[in-house]
N, C-alpha and C. Protein backbone atom coordinates (compact mmCIF):
# COMPACT_ATOMS: atom_id res chain seq x y z
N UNK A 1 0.85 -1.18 0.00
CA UNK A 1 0.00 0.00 0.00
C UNK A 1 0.89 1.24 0.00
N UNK A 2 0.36 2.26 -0.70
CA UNK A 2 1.50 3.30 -0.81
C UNK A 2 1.01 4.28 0.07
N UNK A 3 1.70 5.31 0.15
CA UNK A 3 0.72 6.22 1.03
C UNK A 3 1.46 7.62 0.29
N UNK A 4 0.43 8.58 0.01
CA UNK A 4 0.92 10.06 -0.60
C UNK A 4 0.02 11.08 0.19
N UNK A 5 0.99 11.98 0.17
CA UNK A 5 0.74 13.41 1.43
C UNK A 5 0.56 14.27 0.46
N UNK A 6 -0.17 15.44 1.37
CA UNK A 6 -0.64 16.47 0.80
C UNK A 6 -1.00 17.46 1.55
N UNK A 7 -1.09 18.91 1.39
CA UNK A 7 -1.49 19.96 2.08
C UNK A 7 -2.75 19.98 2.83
N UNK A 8 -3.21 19.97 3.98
CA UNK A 8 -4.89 20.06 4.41
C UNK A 8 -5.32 21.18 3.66
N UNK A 9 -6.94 20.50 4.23
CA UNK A 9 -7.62 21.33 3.59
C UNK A 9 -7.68 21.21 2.19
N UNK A 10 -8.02 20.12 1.64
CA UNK A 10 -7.95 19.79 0.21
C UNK A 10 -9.12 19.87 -0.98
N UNK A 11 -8.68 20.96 -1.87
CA UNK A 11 -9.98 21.69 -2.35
C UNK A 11 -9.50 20.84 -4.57
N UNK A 12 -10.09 21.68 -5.74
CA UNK A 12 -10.18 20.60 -6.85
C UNK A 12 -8.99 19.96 -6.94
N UNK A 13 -7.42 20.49 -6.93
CA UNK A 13 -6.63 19.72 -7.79
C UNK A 13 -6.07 18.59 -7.04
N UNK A 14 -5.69 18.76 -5.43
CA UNK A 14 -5.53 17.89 -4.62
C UNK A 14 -6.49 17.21 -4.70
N UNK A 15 -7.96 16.99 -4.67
CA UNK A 15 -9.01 15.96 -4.51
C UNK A 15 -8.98 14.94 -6.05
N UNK A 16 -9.10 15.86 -7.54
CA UNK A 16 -8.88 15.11 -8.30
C UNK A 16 -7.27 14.50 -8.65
N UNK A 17 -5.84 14.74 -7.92
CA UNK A 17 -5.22 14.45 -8.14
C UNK A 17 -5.74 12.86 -6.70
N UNK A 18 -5.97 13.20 -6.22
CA UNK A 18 -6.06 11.84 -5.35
C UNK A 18 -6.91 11.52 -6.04
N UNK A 19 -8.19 11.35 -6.76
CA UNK A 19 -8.83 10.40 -7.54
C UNK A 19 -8.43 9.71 -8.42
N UNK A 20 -7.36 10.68 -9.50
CA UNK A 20 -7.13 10.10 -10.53
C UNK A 20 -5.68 8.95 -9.82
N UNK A 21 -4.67 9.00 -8.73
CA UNK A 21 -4.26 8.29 -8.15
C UNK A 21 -5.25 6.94 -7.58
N UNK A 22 -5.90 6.86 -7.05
CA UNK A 22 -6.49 6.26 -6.42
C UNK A 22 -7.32 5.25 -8.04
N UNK A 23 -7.78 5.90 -8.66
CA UNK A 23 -8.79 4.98 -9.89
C UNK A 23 -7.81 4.37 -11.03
N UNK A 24 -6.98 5.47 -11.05
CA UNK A 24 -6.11 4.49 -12.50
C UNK A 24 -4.34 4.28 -12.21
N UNK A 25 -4.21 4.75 -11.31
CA UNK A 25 -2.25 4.28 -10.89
C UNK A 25 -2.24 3.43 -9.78
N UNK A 26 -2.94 3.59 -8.15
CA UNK A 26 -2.66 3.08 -7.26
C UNK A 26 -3.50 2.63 -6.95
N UNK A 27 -4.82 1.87 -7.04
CA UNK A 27 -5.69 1.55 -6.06
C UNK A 27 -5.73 1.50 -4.15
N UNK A 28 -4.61 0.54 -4.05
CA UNK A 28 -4.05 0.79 -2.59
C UNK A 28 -3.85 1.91 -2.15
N UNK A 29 -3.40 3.18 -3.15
CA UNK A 29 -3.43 4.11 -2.41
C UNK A 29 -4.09 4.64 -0.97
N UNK A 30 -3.33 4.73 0.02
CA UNK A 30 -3.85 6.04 1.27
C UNK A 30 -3.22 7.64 1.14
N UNK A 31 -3.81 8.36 2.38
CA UNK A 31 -3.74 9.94 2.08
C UNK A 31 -3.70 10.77 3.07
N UNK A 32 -2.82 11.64 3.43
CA UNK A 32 -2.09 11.84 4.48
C UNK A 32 -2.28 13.05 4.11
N UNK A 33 -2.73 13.91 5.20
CA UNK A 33 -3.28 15.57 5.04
C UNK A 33 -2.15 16.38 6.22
N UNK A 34 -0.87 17.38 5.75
CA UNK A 34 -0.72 17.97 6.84
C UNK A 34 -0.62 19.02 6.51
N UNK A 35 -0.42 20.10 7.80
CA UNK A 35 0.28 21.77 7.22
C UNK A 35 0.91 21.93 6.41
N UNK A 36 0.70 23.40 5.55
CA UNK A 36 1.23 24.02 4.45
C UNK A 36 2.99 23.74 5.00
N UNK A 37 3.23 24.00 6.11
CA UNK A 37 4.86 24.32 6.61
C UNK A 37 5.36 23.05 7.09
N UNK A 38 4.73 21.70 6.72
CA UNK A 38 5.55 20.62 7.27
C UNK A 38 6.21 20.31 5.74
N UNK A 39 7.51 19.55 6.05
CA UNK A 39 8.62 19.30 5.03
C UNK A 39 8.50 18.28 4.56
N UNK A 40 7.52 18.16 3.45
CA UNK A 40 7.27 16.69 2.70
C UNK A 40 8.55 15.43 2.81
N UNK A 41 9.56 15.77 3.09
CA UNK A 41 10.65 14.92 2.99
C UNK A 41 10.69 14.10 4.27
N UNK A 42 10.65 14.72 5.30
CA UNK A 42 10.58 13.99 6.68
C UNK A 42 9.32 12.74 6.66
N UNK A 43 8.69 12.55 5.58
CA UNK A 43 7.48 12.04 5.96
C UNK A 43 7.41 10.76 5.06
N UNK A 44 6.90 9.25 5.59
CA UNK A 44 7.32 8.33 4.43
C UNK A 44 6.13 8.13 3.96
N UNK A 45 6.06 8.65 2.64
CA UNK A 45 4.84 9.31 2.06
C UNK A 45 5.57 10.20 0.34
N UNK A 46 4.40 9.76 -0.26
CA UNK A 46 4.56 10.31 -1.62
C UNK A 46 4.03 11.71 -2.15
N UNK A 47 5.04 12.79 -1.80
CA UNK A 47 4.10 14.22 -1.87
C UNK A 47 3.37 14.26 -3.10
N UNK A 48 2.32 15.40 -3.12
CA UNK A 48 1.91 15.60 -4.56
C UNK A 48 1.12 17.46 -3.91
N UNK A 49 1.10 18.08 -4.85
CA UNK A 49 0.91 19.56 -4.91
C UNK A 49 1.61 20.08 -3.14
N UNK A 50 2.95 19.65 -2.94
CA UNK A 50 3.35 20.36 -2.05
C UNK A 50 4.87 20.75 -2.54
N UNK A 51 5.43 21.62 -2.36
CA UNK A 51 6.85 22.46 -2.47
C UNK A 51 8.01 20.86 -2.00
N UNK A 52 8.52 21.29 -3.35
CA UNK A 52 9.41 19.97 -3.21
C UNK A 52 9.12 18.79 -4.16
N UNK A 53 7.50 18.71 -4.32
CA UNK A 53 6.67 17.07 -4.57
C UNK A 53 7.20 17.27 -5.90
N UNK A 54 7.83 16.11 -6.89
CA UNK A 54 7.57 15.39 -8.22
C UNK A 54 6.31 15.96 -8.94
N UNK A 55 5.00 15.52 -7.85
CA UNK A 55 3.58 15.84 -8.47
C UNK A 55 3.58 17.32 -7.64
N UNK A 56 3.63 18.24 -8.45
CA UNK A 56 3.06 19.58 -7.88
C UNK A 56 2.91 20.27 -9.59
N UNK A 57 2.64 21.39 -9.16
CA UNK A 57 1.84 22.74 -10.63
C UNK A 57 3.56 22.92 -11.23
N UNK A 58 3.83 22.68 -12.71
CA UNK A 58 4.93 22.72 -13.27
C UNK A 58 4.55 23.15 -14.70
N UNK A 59 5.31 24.09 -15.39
CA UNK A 59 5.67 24.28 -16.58
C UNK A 59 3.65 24.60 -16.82
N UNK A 60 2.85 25.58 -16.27
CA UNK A 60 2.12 26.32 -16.28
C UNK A 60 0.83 25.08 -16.28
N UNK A 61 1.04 23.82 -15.60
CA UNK A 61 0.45 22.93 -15.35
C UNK A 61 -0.35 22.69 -14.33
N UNK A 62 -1.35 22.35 -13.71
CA UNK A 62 -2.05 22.19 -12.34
C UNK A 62 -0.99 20.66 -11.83
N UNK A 63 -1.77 20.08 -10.68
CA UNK A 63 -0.60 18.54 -10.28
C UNK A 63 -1.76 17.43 -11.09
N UNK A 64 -2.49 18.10 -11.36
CA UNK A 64 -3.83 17.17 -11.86
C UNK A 64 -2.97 16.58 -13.38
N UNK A 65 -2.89 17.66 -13.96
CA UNK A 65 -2.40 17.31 -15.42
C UNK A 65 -1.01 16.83 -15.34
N UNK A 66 0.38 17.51 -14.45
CA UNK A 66 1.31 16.99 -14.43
C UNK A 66 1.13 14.95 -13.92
N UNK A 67 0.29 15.18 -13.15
CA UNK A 67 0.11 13.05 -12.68
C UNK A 67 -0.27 12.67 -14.06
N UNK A 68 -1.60 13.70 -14.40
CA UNK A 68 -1.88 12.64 -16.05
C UNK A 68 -0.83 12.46 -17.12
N UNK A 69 0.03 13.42 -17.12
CA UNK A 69 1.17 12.81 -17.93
C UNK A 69 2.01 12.41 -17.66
N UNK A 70 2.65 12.51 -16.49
CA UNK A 70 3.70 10.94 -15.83
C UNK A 70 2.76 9.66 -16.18
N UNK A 71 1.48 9.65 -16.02
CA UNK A 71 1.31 8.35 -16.30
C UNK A 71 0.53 8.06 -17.64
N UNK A 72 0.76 8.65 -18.55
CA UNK A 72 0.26 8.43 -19.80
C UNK A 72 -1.72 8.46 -19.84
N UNK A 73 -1.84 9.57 -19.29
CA UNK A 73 -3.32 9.41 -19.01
C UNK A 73 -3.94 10.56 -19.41
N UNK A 74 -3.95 11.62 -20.02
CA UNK A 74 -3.88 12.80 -20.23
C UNK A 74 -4.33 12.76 -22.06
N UNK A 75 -5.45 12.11 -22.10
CA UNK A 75 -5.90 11.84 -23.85
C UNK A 75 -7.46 11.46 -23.39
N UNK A 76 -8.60 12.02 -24.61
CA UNK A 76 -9.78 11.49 -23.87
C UNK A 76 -10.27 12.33 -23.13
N UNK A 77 -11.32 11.48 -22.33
CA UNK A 77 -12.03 12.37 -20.82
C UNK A 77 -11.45 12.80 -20.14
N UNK A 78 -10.04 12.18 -19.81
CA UNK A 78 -9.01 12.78 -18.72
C UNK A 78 -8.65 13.95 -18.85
N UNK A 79 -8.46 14.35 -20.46
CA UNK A 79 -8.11 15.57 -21.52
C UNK A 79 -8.75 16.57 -21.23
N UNK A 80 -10.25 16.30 -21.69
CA UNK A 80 -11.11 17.35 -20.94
C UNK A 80 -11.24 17.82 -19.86
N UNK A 81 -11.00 16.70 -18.72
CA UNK A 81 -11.53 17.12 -17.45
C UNK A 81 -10.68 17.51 -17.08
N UNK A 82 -8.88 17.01 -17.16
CA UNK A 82 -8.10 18.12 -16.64
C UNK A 82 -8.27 19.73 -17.46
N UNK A 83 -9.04 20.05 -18.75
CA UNK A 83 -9.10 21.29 -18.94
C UNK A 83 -9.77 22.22 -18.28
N UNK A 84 -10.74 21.73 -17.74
CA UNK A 84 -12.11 21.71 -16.18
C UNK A 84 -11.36 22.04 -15.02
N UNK A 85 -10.48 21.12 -14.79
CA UNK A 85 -9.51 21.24 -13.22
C UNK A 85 -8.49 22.29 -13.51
N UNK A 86 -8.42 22.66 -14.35
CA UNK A 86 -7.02 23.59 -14.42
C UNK A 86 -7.48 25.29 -14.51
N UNK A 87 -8.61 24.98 -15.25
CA UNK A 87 -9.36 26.10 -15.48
C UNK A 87 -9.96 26.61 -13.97
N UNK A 88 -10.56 25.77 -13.36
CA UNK A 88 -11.09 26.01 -11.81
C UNK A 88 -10.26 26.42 -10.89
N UNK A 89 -8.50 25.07 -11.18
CA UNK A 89 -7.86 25.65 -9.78
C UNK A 89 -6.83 27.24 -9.84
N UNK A 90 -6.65 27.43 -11.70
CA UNK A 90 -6.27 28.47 -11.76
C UNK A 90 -6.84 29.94 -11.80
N UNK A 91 -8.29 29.66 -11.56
CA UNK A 91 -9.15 30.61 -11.76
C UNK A 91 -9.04 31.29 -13.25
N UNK A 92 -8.51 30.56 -14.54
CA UNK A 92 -8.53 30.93 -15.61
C UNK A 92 -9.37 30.88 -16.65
N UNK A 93 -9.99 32.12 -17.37
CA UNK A 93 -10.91 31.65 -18.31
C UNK A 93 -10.87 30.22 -19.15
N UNK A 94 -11.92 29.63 -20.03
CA UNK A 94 -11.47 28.64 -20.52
C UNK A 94 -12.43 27.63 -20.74
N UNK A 95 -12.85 26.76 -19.72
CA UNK A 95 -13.78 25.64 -19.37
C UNK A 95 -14.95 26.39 -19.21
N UNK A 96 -16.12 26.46 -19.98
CA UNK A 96 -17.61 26.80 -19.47
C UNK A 96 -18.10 26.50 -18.12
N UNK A 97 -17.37 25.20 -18.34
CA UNK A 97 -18.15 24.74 -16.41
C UNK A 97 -17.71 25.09 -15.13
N UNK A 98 -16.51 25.23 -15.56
CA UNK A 98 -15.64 26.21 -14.38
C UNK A 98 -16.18 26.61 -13.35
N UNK A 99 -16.74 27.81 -13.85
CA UNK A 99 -17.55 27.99 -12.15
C UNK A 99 -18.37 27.39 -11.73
N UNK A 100 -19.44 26.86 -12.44
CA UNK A 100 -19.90 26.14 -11.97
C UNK A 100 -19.46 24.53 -10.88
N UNK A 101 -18.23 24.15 -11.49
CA UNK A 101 -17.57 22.78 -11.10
C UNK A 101 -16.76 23.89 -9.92
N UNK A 102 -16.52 24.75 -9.72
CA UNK A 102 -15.89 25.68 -8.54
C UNK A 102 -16.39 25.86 -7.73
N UNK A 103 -18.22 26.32 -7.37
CA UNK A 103 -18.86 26.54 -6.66
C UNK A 103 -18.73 25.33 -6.08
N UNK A 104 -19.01 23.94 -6.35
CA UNK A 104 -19.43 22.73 -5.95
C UNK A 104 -18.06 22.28 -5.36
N UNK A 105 -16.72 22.55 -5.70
CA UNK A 105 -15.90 22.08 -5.04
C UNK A 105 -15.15 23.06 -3.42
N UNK A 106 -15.82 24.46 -3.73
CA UNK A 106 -15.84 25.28 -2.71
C UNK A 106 -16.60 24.88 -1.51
N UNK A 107 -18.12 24.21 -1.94
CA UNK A 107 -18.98 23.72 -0.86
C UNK A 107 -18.11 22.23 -0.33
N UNK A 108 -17.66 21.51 -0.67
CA UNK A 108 -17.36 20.57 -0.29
C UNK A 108 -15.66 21.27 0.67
N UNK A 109 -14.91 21.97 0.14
CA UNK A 109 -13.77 22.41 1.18
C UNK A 109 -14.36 22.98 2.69
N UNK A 110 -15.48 24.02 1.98
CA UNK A 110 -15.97 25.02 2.96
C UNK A 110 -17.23 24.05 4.06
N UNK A 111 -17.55 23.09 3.44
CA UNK A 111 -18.84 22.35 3.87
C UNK A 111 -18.26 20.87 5.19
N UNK A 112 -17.20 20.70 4.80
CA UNK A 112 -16.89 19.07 5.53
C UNK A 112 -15.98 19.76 6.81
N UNK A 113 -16.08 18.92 7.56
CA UNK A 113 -15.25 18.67 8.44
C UNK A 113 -13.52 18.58 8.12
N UNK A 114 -13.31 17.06 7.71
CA UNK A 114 -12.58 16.75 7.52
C UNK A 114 -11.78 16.13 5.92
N UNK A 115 -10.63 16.51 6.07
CA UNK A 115 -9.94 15.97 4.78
C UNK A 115 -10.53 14.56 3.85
N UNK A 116 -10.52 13.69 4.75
CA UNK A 116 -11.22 12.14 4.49
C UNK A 116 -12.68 12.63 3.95
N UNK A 117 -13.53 13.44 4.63
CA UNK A 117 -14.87 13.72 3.75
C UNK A 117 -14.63 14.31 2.60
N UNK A 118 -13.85 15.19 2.38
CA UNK A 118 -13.70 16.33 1.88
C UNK A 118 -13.47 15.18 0.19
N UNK A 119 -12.59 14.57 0.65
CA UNK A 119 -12.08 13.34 -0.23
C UNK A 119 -13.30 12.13 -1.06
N UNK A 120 -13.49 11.93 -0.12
CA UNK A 120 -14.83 11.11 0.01
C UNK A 120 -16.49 12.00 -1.10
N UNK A 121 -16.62 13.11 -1.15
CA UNK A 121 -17.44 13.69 -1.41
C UNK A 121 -16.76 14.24 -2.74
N UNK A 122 -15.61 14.83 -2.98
CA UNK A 122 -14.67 15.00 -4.07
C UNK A 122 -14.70 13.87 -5.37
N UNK A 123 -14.70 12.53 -4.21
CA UNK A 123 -14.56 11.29 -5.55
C UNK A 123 -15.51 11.66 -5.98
N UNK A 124 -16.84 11.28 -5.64
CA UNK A 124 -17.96 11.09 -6.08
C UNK A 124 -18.24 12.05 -7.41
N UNK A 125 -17.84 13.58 -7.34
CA UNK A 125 -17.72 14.57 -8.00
C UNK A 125 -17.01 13.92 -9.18
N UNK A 126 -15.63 14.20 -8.95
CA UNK A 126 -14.69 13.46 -9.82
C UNK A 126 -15.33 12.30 -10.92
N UNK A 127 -15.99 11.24 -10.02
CA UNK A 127 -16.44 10.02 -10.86
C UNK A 127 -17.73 10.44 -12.17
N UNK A 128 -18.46 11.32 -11.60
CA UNK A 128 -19.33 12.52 -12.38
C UNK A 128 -18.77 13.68 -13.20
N UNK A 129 -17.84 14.18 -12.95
CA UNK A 129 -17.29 14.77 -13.83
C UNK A 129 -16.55 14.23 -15.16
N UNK A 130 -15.73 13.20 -14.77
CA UNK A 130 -15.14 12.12 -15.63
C UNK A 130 -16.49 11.64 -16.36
N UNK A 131 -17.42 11.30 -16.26
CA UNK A 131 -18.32 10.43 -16.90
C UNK A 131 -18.89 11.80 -18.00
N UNK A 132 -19.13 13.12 -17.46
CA UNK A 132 -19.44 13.80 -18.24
C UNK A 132 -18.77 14.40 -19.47
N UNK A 133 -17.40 13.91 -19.27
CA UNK A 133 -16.57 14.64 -20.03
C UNK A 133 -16.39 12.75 -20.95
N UNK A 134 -17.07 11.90 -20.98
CA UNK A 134 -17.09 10.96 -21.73
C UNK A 134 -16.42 10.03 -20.95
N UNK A 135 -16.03 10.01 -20.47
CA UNK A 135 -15.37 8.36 -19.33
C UNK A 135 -16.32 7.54 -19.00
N UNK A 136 -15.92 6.32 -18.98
CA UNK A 136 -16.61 4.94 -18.70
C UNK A 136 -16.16 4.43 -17.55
């Protein structure tokens, strides 16, 4: 089982970067939420959108799209929907649905308790968003 860390408080690109981890690279995957100021390195754990991480925002990329192309996944629905996630987490024109897919991922940061819900309520999104953008 692997385990990958990430910043709390986990709002679109962290939630769909743990989906798209979790559905098509790792299944086993677990998910480890800490402060902005803890040092991904001390931790045995696979960072992703934190200072330092492999998977973080690169070369004008969200971590959503940088994971889809480390793993050859980034063609298709994935295509679209990271144009959706990138558009949302950068607040950049682009995706029609944008705000709309923004509002809904704002209620779920601003709405849960905890990271694990936050996650939990994110997939579900994710699995609906993917299907709309043509995924099976």
């Amino acid at each position: 089982m692997s385990r990958y860390v990430t910043r709390e408080r986990v709002h679109i690109d962290r939630i769909a970067t743990a989906w798209a981890i979790k559905r098509f690279v790792d299944p086993s995957a677990t998910f480890v939420f800490v402060q902005r100021e803890r040092d991904p390195a001390a931790l045995d754990a696979t960072p992703f959108d934190m200072r330092g991480g492999e998977l973080s925002h690169r070369d004008g990329k969200v971590t959503f799209e940088v994971l889809l192309e480390k793993h050859g996944l980034l063609s298709g629905a994935m295509a679209r929907m990271a144009e959706i996630i990138h558009a949302v987490d950068t607040q950049e024109d682009g995706a029609p649905e944008s705000k709309g897919v923004r509002a809904v991922f704002d209620g779920i940061r601003d709405g849960l308790a905890t990271d694990v819900e936050r996650l939990d309520a994110g997939f579900k999104i994710c699995d609906a968003l993917y299907a709309y953008c043509g995924g099976r």
